[in-house]
Structures are given as C-alpha cells and as structure tokens.
PDB file of N, CA and C in Angstrom:
ATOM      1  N   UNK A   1      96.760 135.901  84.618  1.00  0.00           N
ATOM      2  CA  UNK A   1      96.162 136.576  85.751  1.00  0.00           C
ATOM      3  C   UNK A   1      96.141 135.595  86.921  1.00  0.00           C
ATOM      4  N   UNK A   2      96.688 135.822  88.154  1.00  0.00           N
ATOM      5  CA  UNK A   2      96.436 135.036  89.210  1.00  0.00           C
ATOM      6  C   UNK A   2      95.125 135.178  89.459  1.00  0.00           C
ATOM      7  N   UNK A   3      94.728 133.792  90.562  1.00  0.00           N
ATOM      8  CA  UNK A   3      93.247 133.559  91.135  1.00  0.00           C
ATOM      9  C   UNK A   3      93.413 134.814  92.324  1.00  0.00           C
ATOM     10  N   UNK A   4      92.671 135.260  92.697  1.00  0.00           N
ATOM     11  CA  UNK A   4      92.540 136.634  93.503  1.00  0.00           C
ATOM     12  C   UNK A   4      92.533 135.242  94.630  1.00  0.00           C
ATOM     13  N   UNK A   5      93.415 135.999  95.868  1.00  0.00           N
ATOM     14  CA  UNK A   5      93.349 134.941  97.471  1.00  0.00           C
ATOM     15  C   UNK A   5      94.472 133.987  97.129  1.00  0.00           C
ATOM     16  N   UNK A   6      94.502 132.958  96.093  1.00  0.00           N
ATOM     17  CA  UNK A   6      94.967 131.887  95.946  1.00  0.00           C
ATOM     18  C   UNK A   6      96.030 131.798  95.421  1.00  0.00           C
ATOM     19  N   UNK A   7      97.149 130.726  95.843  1.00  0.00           N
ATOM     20  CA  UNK A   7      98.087 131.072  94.932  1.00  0.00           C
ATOM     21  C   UNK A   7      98.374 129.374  94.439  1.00  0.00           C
ATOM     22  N   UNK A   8      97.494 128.327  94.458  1.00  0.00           N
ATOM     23  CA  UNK A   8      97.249 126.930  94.012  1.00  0.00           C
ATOM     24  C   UNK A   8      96.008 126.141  93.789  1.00  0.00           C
ATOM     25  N   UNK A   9      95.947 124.964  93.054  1.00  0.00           N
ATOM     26  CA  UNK A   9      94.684 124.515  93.552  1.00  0.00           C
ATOM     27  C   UNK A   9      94.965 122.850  93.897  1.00  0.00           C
ATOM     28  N   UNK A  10      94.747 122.639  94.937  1.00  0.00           N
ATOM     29  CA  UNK A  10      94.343 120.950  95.559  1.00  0.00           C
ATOM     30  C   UNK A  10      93.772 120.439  95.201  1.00  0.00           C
ATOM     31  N   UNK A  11      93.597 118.995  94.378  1.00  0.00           N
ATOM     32  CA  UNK A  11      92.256 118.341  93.946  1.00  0.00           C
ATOM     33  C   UNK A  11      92.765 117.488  94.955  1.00  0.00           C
ATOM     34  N   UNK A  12      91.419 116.887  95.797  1.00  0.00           N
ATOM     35  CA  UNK A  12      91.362 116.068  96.765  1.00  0.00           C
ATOM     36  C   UNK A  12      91.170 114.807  96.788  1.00  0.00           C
ATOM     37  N   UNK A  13      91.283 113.763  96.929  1.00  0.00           N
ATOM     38  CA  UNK A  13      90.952 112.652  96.386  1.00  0.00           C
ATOM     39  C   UNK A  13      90.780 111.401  97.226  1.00  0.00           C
ATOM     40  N   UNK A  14      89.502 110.381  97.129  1.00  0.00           N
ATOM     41  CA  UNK A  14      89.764 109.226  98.045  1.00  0.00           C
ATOM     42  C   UNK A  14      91.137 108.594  97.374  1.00  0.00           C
ATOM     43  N   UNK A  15      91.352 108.036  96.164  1.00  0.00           N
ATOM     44  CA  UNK A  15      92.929 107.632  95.200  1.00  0.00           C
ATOM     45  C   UNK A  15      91.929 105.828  95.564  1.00  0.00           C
ATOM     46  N   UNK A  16      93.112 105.396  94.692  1.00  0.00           N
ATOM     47  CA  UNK A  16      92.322 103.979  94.068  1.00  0.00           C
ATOM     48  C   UNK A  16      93.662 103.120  93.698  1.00  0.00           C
ATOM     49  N   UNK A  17      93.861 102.287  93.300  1.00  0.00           N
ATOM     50  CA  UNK A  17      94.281 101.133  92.757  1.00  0.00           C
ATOM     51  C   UNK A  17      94.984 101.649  91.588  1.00  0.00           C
ATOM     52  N   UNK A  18      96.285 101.281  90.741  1.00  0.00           N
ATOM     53  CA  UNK A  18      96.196 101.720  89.525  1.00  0.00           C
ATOM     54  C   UNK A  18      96.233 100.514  88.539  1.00  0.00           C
ATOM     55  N   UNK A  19      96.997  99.712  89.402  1.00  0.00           N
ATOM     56  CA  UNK A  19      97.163  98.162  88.232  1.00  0.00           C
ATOM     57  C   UNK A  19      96.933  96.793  89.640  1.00  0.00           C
ATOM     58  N   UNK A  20      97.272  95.861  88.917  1.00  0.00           N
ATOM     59  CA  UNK A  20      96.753  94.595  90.184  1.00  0.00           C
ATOM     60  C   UNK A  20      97.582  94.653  91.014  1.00  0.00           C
ATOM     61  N   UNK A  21      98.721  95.054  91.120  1.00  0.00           N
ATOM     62  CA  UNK A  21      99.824  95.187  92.064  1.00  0.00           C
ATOM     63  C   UNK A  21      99.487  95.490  93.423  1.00  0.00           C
ATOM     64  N   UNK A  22      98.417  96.470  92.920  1.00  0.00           N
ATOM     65  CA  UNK A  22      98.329  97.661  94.006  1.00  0.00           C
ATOM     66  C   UNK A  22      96.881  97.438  94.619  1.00  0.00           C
ATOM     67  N   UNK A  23      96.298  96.347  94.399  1.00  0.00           N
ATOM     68  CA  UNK A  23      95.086  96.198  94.639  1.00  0.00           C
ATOM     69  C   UNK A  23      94.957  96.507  96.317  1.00  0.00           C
ATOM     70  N   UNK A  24      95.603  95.101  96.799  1.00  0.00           N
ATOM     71  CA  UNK A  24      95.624  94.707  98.260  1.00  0.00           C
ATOM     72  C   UNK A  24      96.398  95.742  99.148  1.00  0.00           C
ATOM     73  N   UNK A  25      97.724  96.038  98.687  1.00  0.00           N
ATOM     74  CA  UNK A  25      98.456  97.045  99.687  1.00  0.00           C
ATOM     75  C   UNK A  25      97.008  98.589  99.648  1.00  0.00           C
ATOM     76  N   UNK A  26      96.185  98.689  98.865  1.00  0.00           N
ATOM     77  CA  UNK A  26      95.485  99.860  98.824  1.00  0.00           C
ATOM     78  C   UNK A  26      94.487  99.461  99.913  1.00  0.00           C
ATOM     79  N   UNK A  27      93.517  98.454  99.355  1.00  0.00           N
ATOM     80  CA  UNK A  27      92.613  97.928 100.915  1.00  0.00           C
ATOM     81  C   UNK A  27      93.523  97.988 102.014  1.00  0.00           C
ATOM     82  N   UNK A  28      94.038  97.352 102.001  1.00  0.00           N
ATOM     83  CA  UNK A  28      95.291  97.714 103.732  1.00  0.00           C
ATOM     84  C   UNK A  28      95.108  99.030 103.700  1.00  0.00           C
ATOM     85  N   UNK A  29      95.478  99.838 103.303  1.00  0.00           N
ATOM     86  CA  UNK A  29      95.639 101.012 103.788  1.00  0.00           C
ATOM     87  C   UNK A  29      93.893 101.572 103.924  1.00  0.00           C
ATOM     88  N   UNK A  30      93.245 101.541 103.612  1.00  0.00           N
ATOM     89  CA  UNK A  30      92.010 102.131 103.369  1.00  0.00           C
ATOM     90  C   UNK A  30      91.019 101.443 104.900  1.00  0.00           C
ATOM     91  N   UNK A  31      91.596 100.144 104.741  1.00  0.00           N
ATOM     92  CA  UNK A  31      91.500  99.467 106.273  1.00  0.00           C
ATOM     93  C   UNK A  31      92.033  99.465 107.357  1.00  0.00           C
ATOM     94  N   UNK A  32      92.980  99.827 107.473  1.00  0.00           N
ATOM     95  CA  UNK A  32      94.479 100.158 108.435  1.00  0.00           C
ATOM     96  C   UNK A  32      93.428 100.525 109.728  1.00  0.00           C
ATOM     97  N   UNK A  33      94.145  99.759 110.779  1.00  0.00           N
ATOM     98  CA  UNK A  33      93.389  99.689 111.977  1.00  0.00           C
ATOM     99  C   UNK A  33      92.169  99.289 112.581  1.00  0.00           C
ATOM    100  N   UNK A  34      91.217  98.896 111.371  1.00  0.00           N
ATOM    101  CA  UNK A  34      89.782  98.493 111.855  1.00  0.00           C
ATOM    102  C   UNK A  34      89.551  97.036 111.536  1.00  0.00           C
ATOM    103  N   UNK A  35      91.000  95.496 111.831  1.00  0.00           N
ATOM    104  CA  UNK A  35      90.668  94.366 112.150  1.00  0.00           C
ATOM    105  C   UNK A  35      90.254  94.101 110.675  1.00  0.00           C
ATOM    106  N   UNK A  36      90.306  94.460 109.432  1.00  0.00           N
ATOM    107  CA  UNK A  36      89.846  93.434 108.408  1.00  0.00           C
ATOM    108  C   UNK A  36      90.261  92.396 108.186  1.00  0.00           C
ATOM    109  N   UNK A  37      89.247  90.946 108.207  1.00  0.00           N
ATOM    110  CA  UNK A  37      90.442  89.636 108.068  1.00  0.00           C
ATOM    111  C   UNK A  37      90.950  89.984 106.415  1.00  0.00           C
ATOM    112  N   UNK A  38      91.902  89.376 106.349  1.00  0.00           N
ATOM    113  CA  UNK A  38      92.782  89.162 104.762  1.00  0.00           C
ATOM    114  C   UNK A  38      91.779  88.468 104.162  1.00  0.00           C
ATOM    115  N   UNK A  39      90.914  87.387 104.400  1.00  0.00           N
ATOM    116  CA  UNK A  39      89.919  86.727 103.537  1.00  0.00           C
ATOM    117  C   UNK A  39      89.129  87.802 102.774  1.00  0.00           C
ATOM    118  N   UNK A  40      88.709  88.483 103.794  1.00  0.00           N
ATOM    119  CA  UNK A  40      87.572  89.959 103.465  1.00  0.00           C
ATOM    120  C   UNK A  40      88.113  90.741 102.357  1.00  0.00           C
ATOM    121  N   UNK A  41      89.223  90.969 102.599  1.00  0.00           N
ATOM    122  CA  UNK A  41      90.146  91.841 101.606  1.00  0.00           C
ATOM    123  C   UNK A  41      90.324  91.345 100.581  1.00  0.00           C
ATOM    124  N   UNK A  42      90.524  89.983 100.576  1.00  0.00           N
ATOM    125  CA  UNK A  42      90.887  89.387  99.086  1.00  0.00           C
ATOM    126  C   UNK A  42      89.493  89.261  97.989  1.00  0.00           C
ATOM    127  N   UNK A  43      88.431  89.350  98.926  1.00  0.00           N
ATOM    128  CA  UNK A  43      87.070  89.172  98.637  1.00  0.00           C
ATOM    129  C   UNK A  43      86.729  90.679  97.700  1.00  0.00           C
ATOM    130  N   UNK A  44      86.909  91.732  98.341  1.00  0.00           N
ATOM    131  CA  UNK A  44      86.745  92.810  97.906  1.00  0.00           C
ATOM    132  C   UNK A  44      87.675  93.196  96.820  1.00  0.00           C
ATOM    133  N   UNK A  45      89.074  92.446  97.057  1.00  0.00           N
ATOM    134  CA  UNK A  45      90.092  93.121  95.746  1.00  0.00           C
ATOM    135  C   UNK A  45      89.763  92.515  94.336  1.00  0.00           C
ATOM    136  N   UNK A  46      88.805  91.040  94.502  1.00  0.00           N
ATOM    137  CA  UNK A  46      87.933  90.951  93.425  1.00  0.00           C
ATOM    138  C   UNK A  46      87.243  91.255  92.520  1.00  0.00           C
ATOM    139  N   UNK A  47      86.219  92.377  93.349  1.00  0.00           N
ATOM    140  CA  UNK A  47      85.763  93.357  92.789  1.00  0.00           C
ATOM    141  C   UNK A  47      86.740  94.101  91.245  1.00  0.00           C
ATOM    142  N   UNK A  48      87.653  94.777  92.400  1.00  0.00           N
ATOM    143  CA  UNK A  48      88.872  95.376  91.697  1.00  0.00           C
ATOM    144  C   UNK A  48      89.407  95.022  90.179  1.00  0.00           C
ATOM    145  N   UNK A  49      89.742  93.177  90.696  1.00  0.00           N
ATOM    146  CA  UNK A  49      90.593  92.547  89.632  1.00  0.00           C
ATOM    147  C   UNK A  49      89.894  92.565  88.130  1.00  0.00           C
ATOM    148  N   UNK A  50      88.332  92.314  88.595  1.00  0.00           N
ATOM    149  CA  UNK A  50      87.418  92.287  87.522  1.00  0.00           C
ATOM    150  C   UNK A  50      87.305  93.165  86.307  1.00  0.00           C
ATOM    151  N   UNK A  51      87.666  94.387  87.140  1.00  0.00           N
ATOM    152  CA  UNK A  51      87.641  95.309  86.230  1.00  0.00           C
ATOM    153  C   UNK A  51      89.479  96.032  85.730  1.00  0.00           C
ATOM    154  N   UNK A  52      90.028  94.436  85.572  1.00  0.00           N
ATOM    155  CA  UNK A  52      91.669  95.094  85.309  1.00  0.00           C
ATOM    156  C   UNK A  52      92.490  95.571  86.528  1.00  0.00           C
ATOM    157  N   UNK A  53      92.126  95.648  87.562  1.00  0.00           N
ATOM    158  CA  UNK A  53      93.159  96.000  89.014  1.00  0.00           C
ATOM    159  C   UNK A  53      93.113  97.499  89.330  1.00  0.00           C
ATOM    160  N   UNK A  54      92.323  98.192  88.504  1.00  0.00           N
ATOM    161  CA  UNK A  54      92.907  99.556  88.980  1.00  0.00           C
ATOM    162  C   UNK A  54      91.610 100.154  88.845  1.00  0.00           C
ATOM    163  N   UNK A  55      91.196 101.145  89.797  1.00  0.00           N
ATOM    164  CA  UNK A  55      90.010 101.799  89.665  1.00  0.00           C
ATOM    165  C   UNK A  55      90.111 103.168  88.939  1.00  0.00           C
ATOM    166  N   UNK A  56      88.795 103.659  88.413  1.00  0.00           N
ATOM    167  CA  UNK A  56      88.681 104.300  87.240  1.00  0.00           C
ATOM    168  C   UNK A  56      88.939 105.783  88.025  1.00  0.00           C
ATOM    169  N   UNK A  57      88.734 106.007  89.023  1.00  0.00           N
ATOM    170  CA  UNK A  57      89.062 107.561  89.463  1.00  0.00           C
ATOM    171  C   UNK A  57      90.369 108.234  89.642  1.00  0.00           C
ATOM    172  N   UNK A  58      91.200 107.231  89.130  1.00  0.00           N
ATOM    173  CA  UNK A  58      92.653 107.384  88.443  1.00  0.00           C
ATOM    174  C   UNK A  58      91.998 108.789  87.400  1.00  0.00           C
ATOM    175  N   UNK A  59      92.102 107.388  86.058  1.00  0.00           N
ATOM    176  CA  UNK A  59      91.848 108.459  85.378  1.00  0.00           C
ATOM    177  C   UNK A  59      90.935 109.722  85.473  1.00  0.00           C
ATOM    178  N   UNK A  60      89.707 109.348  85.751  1.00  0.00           N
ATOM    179  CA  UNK A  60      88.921 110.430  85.802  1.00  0.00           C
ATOM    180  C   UNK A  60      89.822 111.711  86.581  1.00  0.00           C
ATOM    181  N   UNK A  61      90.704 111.378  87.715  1.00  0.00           N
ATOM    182  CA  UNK A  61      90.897 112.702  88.428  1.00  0.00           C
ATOM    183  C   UNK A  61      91.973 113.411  87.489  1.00  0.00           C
ATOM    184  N   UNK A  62      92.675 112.861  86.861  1.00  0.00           N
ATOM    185  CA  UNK A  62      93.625 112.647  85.663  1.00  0.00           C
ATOM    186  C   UNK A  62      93.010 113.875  84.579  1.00  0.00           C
ATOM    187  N   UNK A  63      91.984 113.303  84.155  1.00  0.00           N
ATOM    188  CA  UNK A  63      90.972 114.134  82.715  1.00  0.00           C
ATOM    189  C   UNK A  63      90.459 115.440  83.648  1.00  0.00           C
ATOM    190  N   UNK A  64      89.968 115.598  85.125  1.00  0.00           N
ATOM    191  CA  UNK A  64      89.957 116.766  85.518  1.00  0.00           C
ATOM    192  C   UNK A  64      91.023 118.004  85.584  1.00  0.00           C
ATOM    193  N   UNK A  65      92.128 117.179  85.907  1.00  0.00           N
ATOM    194  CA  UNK A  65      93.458 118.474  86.385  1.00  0.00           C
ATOM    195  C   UNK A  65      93.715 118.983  84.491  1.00  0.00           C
ATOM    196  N   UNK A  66      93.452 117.978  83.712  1.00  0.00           N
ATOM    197  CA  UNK A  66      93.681 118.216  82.144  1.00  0.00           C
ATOM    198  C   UNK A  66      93.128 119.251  82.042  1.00  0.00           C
ATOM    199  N   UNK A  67      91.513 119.169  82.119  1.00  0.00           N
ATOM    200  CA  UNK A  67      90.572 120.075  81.758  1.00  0.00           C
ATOM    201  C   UNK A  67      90.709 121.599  82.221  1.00  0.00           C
ATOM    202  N   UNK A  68      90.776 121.150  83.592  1.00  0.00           N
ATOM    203  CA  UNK A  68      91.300 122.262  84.708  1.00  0.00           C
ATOM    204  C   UNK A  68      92.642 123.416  84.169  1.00  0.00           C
ATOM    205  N   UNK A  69      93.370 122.140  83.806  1.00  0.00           N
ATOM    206  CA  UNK A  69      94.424 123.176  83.212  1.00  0.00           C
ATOM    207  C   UNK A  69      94.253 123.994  81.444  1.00  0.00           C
ATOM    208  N   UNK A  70      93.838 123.465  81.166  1.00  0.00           N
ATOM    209  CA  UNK A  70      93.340 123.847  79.637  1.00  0.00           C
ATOM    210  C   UNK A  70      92.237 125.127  79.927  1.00  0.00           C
ATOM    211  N   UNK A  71      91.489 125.158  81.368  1.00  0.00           N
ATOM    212  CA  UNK A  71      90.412 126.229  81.241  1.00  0.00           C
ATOM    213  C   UNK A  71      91.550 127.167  81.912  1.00  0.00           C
ATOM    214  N   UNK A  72      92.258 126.975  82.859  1.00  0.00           N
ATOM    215  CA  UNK A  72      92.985 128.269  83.274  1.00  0.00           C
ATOM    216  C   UNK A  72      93.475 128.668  82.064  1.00  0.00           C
ATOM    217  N   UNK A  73      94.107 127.773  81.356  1.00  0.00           N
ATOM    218  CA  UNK A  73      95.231 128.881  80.407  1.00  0.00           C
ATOM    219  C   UNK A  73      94.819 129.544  79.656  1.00  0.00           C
ATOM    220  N   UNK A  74      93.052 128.746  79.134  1.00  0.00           N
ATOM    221  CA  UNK A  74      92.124 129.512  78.084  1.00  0.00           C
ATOM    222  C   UNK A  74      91.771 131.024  78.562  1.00  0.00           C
ATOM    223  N   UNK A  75      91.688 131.224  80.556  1.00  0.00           N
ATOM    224  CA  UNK A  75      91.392 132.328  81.195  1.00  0.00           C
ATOM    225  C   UNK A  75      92.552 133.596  81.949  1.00  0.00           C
ATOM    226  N   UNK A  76      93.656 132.705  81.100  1.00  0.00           N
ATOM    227  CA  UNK A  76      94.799 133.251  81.407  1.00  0.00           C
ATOM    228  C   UNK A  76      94.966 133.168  82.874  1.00  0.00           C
ATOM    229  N   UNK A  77      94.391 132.181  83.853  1.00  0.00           N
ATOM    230  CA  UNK A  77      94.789 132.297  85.327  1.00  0.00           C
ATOM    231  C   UNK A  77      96.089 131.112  85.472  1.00  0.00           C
ATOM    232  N   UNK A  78      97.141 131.883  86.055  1.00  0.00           N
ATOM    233  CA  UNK A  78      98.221 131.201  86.432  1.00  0.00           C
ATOM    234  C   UNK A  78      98.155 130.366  87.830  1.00  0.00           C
ATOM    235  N   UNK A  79      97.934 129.412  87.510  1.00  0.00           N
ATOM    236  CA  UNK A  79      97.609 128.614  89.171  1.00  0.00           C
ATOM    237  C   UNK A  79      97.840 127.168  88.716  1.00  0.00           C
ATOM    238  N   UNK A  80      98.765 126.675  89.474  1.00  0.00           N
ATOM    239  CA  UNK A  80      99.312 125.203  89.929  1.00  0.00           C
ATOM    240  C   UNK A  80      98.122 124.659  89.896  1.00  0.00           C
ATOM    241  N   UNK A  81      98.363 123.249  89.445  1.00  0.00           N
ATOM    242  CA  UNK A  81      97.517 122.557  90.275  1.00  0.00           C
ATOM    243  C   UNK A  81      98.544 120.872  90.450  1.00  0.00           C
ATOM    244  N   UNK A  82      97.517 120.862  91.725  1.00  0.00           N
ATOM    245  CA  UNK A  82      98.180 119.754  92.939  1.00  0.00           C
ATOM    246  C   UNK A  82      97.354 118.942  93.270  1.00  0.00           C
ATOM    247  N   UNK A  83      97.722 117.637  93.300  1.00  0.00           N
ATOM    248  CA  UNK A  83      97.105 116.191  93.428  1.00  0.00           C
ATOM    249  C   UNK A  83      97.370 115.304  94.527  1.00  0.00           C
ATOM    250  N   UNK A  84      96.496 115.438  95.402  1.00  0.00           N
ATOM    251  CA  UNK A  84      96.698 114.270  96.383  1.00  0.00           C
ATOM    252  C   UNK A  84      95.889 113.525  97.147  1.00  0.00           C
ATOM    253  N   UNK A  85      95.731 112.000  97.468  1.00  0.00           N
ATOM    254  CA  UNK A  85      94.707 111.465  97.614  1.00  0.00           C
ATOM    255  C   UNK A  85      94.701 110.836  99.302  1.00  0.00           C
ATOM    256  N   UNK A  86      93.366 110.253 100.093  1.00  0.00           N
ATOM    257  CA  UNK A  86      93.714 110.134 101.173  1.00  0.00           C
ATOM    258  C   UNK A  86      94.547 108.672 100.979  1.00  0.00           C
ATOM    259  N   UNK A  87      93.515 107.779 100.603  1.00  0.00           N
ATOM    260  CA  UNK A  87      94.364 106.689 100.441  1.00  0.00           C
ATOM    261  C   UNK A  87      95.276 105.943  99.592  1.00  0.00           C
ATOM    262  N   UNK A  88      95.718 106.553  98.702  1.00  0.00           N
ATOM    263  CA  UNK A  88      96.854 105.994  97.556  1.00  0.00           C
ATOM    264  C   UNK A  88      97.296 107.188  96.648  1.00  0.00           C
ATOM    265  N   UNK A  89      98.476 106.684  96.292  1.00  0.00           N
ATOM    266  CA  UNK A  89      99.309 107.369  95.160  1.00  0.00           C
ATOM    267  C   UNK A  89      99.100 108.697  94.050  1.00  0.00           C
ATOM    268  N   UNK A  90      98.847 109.588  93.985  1.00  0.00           N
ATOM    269  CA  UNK A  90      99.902 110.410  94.739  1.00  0.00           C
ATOM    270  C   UNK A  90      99.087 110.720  95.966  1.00  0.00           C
ATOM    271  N   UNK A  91     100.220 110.437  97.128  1.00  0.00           N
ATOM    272  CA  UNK A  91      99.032 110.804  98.425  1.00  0.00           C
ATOM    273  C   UNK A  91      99.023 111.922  98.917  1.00  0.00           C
ATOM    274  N   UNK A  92      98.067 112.458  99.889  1.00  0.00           N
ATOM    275  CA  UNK A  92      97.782 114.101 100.366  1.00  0.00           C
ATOM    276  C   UNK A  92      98.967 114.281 100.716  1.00  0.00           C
ATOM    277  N   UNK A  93      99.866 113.491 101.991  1.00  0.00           N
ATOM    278  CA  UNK A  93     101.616 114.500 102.813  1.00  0.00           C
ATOM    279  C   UNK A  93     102.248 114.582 101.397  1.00  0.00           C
ATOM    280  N   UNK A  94     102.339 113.713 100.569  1.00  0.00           N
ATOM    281  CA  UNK A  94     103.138 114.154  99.452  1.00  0.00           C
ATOM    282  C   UNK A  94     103.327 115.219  98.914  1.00  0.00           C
ATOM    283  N   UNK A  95     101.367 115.323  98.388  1.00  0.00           N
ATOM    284  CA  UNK A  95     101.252 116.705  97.390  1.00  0.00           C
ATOM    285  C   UNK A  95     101.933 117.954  98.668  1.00  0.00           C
ATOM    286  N   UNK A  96     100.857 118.228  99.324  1.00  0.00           N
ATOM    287  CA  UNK A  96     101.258 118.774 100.414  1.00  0.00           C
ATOM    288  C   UNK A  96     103.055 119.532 100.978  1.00  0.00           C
ATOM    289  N   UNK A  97     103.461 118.353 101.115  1.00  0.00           N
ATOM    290  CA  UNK A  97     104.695 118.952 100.940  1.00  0.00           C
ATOM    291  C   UNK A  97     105.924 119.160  99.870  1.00  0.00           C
ATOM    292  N   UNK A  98     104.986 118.894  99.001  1.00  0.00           N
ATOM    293  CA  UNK A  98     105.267 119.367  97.355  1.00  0.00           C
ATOM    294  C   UNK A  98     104.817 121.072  97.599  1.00  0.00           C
ATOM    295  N   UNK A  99     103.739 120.910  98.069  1.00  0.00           N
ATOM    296  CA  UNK A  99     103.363 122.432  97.412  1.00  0.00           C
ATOM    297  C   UNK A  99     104.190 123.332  98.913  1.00  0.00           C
ATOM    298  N   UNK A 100     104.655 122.846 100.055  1.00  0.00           N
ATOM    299  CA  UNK A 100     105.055 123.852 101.028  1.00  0.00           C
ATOM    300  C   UNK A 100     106.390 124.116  99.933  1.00  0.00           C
ATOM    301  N   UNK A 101     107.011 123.389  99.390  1.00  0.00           N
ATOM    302  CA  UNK A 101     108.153 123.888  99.069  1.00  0.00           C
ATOM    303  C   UNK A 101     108.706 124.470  97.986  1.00  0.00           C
ATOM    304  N   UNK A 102     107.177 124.794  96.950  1.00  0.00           N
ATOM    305  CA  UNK A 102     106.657 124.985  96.274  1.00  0.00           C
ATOM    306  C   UNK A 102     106.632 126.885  96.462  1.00  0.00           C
ATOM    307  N   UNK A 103     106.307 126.908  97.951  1.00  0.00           N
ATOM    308  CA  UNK A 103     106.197 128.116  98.538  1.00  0.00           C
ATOM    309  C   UNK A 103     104.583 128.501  98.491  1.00  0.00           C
ATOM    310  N   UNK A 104     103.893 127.478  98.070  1.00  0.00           N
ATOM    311  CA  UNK A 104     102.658 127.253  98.286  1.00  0.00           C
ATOM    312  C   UNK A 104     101.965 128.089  99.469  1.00  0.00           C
ATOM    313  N   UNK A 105     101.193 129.290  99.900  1.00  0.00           N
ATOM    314  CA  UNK A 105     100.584 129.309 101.125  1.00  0.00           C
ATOM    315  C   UNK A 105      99.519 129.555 101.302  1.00  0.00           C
ATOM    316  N   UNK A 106      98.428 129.695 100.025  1.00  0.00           N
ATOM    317  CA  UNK A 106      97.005 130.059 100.111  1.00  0.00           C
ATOM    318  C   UNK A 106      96.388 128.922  99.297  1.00  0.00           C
ATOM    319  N   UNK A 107      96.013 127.938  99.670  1.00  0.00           N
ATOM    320  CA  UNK A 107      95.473 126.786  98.373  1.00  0.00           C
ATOM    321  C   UNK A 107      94.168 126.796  98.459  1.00  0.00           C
ATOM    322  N   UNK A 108      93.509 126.756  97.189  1.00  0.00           N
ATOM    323  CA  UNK A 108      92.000 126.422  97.312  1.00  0.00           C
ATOM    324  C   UNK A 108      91.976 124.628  97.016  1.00  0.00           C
ATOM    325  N   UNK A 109      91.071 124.075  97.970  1.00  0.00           N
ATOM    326  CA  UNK A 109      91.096 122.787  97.607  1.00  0.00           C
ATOM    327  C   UNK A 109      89.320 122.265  96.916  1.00  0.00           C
ATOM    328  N   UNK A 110      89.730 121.474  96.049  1.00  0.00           N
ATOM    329  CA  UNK A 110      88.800 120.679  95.572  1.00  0.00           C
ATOM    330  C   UNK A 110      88.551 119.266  95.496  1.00  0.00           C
ATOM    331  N   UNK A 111      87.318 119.098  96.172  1.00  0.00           N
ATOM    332  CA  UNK A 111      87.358 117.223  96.927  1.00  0.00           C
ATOM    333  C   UNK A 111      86.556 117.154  96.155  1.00  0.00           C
ATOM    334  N   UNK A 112      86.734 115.499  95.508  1.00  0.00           N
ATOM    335  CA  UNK A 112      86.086 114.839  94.418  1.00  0.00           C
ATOM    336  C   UNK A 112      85.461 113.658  94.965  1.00  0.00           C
ATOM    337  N   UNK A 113      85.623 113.149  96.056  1.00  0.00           N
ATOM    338  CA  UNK A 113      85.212 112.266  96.504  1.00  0.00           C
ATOM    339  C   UNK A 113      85.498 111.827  97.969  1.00  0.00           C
TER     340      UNK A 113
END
C-alpha cells in the first residue's frame, strides 16, 4: 500500500565522522566559513578519536532506516527511503538528487538531529 500524499521518505541528518580519516575534513566542513583555527579543530577531533574516529549517529541513523524498513513491509507500505545528511556522507544534494531521478516528487522528511 502506498503512504497516502507521499511517494518517499527523507531521514535528515546532522552526519558525523565514520572512521579517523574523516575526522578533520568533517569539522572543516561543519566549520566552513566561521575562521576556526586548525589548533581548535584538532582539539575537538580528539574528542572524536577517543571514541575510534567515527561518531555513533552513523550507526544509529543506519538501525533507524532498518527498522523503518522492516515496519513498512510488516504494513505493507511501499515507500523508499532516503538518506542524507547536512554535514557528511551520504550528504542532503546527493540523496536529493538521487531521489529527483528517482522521480521522487512528494517526500515526507524526517530530521533526527
């Protein structure tokens, strides 16, 4: 059964780090334009490293679209779902123009953070 209105769903996302790689290019971006010195940044990707390089709302947004998809199919609703975050991997223009070509044109979105 389709979602009545909708023909997708958006999970929204701040996006995070996934391994140490990605620590610093992610602060850059999350900082982009507002003067952070690199000291500051390296200070904060600390945080990060501590806990393995990658922040946990990976997965968590990960175990939602799971769940998400396991309750549609349990409700028989046929609806995509689409992932994109403001600041990192997979990012919002991505999903986004994943789903225009998708033929995507009514999305309900859901922000997690």
């Amino acid at each position: 059964m389709p979602a009545p209105n909708y023909d997708a769903l958006l999970l929204l996302s701040f996006g995070g780090p996934n391994q140490p790689e990605d620590v610093i290019p992610f602060l850059e971006n999350v900082t982009r334009g507002r003067g952070i010195p690199p000291e500051r940044l390296e200070e904060v990707a600390q945080h990060y490293y501590h806990f393995g390089g990658a922040s946990p709302i990976n997965e968590q947004n990960l175990a939602l679209i799971a769940a998400l998809k396991e309750e549609f199919a349990r409700a028989g609703l046929k609806l995509p779902i689409y992932w994109g975050n403001r600041n990192w991997r997979p990012l919002l223009p991505d999903a986004l123009g994943q789903m225009a070509a998708d033929g995507v044109e009514r999305a309900l979105v859901f922000v997690t953070s």
